[in-house]
N, C-alpha and C. Protein backbone atom coordinates (compact mmCIF):
# COMPACT_ATOMS: atom_id res chain seq x y z
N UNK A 1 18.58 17.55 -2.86
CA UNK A 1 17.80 16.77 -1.93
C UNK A 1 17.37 17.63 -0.74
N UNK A 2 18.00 18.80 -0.73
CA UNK A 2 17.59 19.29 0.96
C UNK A 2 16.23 19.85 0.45
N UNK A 3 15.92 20.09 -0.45
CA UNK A 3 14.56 20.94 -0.97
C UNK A 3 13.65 20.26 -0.72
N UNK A 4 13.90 18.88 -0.56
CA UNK A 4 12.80 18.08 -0.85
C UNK A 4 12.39 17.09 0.99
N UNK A 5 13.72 17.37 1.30
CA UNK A 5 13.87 17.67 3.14
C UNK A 5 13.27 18.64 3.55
N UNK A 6 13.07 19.31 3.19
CA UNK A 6 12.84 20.68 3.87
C UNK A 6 10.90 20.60 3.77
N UNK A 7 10.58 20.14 2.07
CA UNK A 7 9.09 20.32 1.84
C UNK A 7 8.66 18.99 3.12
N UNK A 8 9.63 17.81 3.28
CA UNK A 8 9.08 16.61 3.95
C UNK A 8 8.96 16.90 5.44
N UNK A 9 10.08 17.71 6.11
CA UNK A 9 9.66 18.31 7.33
C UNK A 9 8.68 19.50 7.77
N UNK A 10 8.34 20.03 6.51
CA UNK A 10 6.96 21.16 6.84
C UNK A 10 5.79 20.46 6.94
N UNK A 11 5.67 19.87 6.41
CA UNK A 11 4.37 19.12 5.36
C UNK A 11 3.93 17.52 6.35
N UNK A 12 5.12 17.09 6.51
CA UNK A 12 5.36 15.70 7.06
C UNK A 12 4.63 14.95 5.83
N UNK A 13 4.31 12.98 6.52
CA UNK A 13 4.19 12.57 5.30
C UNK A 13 5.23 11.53 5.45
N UNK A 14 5.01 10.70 3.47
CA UNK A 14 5.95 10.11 3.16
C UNK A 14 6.66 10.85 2.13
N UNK A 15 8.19 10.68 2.63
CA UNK A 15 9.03 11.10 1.10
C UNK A 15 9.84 10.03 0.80
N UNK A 16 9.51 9.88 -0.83
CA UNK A 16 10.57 9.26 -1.16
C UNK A 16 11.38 9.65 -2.27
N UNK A 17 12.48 9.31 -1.91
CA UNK A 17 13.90 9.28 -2.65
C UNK A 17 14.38 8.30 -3.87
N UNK A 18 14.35 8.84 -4.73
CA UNK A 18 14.29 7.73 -6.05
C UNK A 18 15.59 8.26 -6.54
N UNK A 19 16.10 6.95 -6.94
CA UNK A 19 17.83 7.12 -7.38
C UNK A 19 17.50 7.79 -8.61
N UNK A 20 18.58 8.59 -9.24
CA UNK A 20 18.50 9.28 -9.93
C UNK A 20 17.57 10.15 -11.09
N UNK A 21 15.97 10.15 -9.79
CA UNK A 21 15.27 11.00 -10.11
C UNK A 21 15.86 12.70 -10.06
N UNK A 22 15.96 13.17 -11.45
CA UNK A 22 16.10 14.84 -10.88
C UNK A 22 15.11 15.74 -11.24
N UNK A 23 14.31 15.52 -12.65
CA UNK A 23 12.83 16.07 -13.33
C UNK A 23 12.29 14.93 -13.23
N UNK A 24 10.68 15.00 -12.75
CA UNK A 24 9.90 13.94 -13.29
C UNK A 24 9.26 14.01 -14.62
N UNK A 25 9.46 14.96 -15.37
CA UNK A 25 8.70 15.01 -16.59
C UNK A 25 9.97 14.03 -17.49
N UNK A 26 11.23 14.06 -17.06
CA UNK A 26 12.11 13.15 -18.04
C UNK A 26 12.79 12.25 -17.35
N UNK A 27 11.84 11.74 -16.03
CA UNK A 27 13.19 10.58 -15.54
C UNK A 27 12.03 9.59 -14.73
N UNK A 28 10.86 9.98 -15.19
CA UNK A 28 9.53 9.05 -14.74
C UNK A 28 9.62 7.53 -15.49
N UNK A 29 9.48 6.57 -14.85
CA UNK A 29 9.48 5.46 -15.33
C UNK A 29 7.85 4.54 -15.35
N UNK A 30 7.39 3.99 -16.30
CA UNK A 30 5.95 3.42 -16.09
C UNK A 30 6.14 2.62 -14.64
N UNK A 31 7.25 2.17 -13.92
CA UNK A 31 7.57 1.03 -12.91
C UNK A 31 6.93 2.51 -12.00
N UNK A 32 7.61 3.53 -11.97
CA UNK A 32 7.47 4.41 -10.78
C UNK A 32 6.31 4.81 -11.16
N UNK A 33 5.40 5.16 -12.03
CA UNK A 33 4.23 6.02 -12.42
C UNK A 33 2.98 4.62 -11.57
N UNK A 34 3.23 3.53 -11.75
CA UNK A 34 2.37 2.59 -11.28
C UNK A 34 2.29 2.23 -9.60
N UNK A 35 3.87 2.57 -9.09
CA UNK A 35 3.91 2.33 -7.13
C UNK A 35 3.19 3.98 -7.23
N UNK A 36 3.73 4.90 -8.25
CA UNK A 36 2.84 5.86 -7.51
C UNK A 36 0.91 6.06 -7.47
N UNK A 37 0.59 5.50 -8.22
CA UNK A 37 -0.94 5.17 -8.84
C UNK A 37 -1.13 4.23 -7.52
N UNK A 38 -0.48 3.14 -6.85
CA UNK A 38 -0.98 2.38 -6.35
C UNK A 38 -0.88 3.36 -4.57
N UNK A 39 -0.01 3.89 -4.49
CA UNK A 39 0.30 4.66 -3.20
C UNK A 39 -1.00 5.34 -3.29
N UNK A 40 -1.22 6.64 -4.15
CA UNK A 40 -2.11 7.36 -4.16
C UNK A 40 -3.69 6.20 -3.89
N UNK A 41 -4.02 5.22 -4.79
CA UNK A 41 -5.04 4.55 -4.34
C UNK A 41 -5.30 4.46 -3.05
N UNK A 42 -3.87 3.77 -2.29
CA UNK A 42 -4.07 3.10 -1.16
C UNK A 42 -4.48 4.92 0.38
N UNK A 43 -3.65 5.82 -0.36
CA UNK A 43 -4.01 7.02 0.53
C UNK A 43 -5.56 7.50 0.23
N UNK A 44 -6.13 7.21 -1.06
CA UNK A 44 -7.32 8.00 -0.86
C UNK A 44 -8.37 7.07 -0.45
N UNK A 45 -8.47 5.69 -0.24
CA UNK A 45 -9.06 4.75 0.49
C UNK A 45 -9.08 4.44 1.85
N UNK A 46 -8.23 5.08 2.47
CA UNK A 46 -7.95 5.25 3.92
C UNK A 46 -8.65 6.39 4.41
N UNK A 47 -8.36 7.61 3.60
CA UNK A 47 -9.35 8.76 4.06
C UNK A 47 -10.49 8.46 3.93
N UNK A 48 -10.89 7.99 2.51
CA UNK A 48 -12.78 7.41 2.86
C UNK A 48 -12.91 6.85 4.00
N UNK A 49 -11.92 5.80 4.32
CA UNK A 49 -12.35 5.10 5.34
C UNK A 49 -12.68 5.59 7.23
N UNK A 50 -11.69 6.48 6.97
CA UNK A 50 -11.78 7.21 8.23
C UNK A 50 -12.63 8.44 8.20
N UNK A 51 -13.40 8.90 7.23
CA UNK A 51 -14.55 9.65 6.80
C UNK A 51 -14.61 11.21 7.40
């Protein structure tokens, strides 16, 4: 987890912490693949918006 502390304090942002995420290529769930589809929507609709 500090790796991922460390990218969230350079970078800033949201991080989140998913229980016993450790690879996403084998611990992705369609539940998590969809808040993330909907996050990403809701971030690239805000930047249009603020242009």
């Amino acid at each position: 987890m500090s790796d991922a502390e460390a990218l969230h304090a350079a970078a800033g942002g949201e991080l989140w912490l998913e229980r016993g995420m450790r690879h996403a290529e084998s611990a992705t769930t369609p539940e998590l693949v969809d808040r993330m589809a909907r996050w990403a929507r809701t971030a690239v609709e805000r930047c249009a918006e603020r242009g």
